[in-house]
Protein backbone atom coordinates (compact mmCIF):
# COMPACT_ATOMS: atom_id res chain seq x y z
CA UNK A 1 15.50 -1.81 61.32
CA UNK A 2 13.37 1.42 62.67
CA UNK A 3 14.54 3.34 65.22
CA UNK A 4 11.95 2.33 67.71
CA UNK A 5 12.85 -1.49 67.68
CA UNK A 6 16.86 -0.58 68.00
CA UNK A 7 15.37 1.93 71.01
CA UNK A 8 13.36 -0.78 72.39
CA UNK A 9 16.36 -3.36 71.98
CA UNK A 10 18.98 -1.21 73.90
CA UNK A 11 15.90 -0.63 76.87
CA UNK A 12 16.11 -4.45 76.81
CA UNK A 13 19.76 -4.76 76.93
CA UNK A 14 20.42 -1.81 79.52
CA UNK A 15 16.90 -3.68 81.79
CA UNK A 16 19.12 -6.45 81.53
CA UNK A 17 21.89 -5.35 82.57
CA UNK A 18 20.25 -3.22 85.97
CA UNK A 19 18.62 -6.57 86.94
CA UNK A 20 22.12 -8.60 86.67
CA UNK A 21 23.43 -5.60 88.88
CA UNK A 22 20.47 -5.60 91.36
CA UNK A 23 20.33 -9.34 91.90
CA UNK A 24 24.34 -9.82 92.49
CA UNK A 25 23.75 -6.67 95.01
CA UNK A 26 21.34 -9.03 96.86
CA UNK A 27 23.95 -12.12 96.89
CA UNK A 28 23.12 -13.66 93.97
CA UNK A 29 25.72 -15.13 91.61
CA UNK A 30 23.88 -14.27 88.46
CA UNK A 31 25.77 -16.50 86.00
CA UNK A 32 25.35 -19.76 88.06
CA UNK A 33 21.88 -18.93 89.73
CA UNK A 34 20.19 -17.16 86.44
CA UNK A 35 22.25 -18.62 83.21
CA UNK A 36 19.91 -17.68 80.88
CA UNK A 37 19.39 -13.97 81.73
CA UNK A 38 19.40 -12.40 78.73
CA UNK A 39 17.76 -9.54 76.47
CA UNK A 40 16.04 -10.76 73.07
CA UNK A 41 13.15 -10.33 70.86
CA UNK A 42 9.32 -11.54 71.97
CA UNK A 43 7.48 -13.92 69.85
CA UNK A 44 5.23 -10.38 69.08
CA UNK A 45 7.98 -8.70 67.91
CA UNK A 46 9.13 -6.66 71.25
CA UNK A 47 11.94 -6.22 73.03
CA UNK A 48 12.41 -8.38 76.27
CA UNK A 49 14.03 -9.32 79.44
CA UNK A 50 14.09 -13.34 79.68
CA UNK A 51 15.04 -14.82 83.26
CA UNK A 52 14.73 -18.28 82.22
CA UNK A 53 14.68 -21.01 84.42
CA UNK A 54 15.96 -21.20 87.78
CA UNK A 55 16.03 -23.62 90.67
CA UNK A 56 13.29 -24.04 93.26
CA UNK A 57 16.16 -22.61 96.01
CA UNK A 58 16.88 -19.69 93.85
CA UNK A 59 13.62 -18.85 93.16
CA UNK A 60 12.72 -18.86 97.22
CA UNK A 61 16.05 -16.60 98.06
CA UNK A 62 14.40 -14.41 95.21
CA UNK A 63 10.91 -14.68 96.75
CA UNK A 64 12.50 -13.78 99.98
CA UNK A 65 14.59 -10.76 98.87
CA UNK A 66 11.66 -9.33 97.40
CA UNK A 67 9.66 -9.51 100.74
CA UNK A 68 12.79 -8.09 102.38
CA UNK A 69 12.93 -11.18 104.73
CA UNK A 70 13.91 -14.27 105.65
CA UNK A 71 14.84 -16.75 103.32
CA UNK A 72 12.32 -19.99 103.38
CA UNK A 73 15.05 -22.14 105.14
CA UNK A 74 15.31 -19.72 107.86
CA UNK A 75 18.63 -17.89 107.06
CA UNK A 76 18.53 -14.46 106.03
């Protein structure tokens, strides 16, 4: 394997990682709310962070915490 994939792997992994961090900061539970976080491999070839699929209520808490606001329902 050349150096640059196993570099680009461990920026995956490490990317992966900060998110998990940043979103449990915000409230999140990231195991129940984003399951399939992971790092892996692109269909190109390139390292990558996947989020995977999350529920509509997730997504709007996320939607909110990224505006810095109030969550669609009202609560902050």
């Amino acid at each position: 394997m050349p150096t640059d994939d196993r570099a680009g792997e461990t920026a995956a992994r490490t990317s992966t990682d900060r998110l998990a961090l940043a979103l449990e900061d915000v409230g999140f539970d990231v195991g129940q709310d984003f399951p399939a976080l992971h790092d892996a491999i692109g269909r190109r070839g390139f390292a990558v962070v996947r989020i995977g699929d999350v529920q509509p209520s997730v997504a709007d808490r996320l939607a909110a915490r990224l505006r810095g606001g109030v969550n669609m329902d009202g609560a902050e």
